[in-house]
C-alpha atoms as a PDB file:
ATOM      1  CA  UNK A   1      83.966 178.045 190.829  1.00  0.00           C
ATOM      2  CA  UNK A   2      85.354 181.960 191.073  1.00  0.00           C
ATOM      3  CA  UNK A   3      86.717 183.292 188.185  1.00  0.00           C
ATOM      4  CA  UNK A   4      90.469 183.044 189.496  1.00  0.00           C
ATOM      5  CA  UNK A   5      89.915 179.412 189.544  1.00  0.00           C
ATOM      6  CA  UNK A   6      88.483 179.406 185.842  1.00  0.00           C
ATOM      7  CA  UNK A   7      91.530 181.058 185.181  1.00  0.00           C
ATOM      8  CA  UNK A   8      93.557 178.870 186.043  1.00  0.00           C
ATOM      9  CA  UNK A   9      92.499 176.201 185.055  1.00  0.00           C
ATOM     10  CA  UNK A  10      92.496 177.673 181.359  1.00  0.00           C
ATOM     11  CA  UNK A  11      96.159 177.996 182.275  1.00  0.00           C
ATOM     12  CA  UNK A  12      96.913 175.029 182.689  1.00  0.00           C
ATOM     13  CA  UNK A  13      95.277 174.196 179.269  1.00  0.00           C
ATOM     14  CA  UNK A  14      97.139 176.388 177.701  1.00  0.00           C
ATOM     15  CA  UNK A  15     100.427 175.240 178.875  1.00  0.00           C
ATOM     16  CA  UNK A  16      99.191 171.517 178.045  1.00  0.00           C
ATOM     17  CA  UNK A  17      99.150 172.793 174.144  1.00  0.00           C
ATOM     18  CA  UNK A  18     102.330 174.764 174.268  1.00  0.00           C
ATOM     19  CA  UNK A  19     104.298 171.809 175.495  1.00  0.00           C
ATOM     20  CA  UNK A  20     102.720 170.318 172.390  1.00  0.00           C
ATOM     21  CA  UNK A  21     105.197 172.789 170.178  1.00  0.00           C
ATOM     22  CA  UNK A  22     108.197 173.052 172.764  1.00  0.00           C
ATOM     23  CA  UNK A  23     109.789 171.460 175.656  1.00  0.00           C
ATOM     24  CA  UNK A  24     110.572 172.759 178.745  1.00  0.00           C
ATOM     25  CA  UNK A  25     114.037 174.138 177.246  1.00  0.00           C
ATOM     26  CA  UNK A  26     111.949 176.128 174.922  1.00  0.00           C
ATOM     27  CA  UNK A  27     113.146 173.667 171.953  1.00  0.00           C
ATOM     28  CA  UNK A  28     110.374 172.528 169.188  1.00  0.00           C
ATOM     29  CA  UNK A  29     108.667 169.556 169.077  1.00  0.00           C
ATOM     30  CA  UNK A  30     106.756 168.052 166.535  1.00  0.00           C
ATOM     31  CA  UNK A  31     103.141 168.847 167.770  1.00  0.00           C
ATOM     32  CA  UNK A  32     100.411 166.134 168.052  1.00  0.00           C
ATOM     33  CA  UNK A  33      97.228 167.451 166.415  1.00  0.00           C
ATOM     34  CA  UNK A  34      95.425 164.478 167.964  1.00  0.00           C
ATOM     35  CA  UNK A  35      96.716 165.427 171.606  1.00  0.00           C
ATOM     36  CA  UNK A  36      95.784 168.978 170.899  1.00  0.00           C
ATOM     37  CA  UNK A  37      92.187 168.244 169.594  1.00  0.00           C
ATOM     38  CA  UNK A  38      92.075 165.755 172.882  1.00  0.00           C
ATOM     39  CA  UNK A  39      93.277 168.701 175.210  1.00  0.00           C
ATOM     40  CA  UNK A  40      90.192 171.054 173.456  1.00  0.00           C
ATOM     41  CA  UNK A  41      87.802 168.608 173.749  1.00  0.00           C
ATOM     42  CA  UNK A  42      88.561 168.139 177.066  1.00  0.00           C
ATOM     43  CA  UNK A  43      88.249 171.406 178.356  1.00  0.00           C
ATOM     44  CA  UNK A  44      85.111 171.816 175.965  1.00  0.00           C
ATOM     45  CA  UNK A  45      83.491 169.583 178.267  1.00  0.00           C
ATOM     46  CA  UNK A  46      83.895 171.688 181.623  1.00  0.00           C
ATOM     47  CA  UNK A  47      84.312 175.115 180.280  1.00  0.00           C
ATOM     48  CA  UNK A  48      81.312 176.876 181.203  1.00  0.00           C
ATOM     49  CA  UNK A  49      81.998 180.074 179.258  1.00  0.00           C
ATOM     50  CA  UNK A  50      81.853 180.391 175.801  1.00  0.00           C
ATOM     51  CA  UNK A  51      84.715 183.157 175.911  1.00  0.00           C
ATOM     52  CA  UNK A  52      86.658 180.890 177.588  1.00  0.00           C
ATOM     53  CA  UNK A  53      86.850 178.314 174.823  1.00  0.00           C
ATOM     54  CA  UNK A  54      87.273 180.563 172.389  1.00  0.00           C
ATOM     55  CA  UNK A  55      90.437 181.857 174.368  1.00  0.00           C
ATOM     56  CA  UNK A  56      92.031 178.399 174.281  1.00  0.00           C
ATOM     57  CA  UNK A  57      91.113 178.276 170.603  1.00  0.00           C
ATOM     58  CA  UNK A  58      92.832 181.153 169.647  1.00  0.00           C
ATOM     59  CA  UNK A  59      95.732 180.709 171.865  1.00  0.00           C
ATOM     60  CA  UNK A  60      96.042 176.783 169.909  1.00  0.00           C
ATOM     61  CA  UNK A  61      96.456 179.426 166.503  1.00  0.00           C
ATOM     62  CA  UNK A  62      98.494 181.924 167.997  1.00  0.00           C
ATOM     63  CA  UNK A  63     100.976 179.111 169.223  1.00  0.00           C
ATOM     64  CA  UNK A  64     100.889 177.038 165.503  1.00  0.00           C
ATOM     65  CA  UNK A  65     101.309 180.157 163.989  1.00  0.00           C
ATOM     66  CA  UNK A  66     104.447 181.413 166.315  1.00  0.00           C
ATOM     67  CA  UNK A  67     106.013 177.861 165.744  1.00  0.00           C
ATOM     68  CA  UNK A  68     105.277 178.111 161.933  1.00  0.00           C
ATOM     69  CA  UNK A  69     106.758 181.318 161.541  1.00  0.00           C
ATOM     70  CA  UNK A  70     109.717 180.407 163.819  1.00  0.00           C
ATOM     71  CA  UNK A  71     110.610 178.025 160.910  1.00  0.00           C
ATOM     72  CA  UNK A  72     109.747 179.242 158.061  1.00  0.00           C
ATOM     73  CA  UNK A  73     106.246 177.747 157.683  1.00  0.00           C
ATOM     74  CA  UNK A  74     105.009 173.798 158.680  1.00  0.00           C
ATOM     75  CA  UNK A  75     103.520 170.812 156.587  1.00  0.00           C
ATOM     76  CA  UNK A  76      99.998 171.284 155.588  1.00  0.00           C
ATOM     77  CA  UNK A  77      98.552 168.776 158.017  1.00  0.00           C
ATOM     78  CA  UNK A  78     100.054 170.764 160.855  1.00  0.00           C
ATOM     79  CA  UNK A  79      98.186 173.983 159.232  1.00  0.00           C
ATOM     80  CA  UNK A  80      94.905 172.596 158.926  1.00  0.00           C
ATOM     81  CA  UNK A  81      94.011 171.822 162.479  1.00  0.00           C
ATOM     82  CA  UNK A  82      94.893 175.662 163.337  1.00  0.00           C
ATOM     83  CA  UNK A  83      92.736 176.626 160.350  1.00  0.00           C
ATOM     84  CA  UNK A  84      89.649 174.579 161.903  1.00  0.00           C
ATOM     85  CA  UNK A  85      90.684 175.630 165.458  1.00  0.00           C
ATOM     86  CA  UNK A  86      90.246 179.482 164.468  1.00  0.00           C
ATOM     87  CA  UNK A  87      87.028 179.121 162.465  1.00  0.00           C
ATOM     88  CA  UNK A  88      85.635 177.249 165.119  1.00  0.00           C
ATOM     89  CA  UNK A  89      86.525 179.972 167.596  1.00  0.00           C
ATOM     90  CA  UNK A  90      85.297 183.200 165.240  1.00  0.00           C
ATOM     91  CA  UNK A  91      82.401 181.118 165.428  1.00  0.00           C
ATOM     92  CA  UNK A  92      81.851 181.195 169.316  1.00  0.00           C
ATOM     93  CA  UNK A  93      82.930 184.869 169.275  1.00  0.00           C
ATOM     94  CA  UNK A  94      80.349 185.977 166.630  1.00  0.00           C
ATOM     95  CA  UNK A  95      77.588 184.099 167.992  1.00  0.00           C
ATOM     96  CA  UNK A  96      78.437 185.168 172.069  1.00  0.00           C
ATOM     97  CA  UNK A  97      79.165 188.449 170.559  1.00  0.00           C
ATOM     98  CA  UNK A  98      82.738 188.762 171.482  1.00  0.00           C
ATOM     99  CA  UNK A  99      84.610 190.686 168.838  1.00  0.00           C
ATOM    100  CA  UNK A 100      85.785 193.262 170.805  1.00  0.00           C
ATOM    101  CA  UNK A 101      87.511 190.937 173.295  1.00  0.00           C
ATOM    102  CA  UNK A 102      89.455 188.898 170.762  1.00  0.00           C
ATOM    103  CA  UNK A 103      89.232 191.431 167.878  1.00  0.00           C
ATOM    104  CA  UNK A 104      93.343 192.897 168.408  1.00  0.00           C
ATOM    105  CA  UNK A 105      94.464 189.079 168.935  1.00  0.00           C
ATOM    106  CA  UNK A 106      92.987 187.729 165.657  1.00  0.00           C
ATOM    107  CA  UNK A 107      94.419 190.556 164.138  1.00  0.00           C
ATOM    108  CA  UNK A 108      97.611 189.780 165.410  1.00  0.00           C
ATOM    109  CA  UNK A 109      98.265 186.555 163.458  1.00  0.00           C
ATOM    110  CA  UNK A 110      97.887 187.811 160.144  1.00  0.00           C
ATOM    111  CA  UNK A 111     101.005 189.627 160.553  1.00  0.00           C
ATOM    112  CA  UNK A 112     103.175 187.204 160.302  1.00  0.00           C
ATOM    113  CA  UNK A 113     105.114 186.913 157.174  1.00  0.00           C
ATOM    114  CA  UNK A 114     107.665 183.933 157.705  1.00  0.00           C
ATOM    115  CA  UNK A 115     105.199 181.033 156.716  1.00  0.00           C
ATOM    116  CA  UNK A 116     102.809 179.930 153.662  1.00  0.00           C
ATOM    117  CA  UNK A 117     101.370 182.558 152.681  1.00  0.00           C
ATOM    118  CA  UNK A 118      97.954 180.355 152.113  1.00  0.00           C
ATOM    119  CA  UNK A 119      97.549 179.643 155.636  1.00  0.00           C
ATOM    120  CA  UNK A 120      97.744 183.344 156.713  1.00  0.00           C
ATOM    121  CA  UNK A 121      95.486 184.004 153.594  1.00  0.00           C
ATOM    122  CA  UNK A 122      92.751 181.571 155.289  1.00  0.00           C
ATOM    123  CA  UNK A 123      92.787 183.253 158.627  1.00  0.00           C
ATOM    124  CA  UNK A 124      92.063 186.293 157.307  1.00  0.00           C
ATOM    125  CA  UNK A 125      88.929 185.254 154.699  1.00  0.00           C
ATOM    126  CA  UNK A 126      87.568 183.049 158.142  1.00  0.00           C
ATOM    127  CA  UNK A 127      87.520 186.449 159.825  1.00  0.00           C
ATOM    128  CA  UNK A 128      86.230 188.388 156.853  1.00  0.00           C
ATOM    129  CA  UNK A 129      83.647 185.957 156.463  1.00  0.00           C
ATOM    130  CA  UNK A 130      82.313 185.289 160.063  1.00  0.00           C
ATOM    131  CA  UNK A 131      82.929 189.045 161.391  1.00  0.00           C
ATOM    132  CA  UNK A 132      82.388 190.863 158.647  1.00  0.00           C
ATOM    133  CA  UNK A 133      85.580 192.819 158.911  1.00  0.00           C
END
């Protein structure tokens, strides 16, 4: 499979856990951490690239944390899952040697400011503590 393909395909994965947070009208939804760890561990099992997983991974944060902030933060069982989701994927970067791909998007989250502080908090010592940074 050509990398066009592979990209498209991650595409459509992505989409699959954005309509987890919003509907087609761009209204939010509650989102099913069950149907988003099913939608991972499904494309776990045919992504071939290890930067390619960690993309979807951090895309699953970037969205939770975008819906979190867009309301002023979520329940802590909505939190968690995006707290596993990002170690997991500093995890994959660190060990495939990947920082400078995802380095500015990681980054990116922990600006945010309209949501519990704790869960920003989190991200951050994850990152300090698998990248060293």
């Amino acid at each position: 499979m050509g990398e066009k393909e592979r990209k498209a395909i991650l595409d459509s994965y992505k989409k699959k856990i954005y309509v987890q947070f919003w509907t087609r009208g761009g209204m939010p939804k509650n989102p099913s951490n069950a149907e988003i760890r099913r939608i991972i561990g499904d494309f776990e099992k045919i992504s071939v690239f290890p930067h390619e997983l960690a993309d979807l991974l951090i895309y699953r944060v970037e969205v939770a944390t975008e819906f979190a902030d867009s309301f002023g933060g979520l329940p802590e069982s909505d939190y968690k899952p995006s707290v596993n989701a990002f170690e997991k994927a500093l995890k994959i970067i660190a060990e495939n040697r990947l920082e400078s791909y995802f380095k500015a998007r990681c980054e990116k989250l922990f600006q945010y400011r309209n949501l519990d502080w704790w869960y920003i908090e989190s991200l951050m010592d994850i990152y300090r503590d698998i990248l060293g940074k």
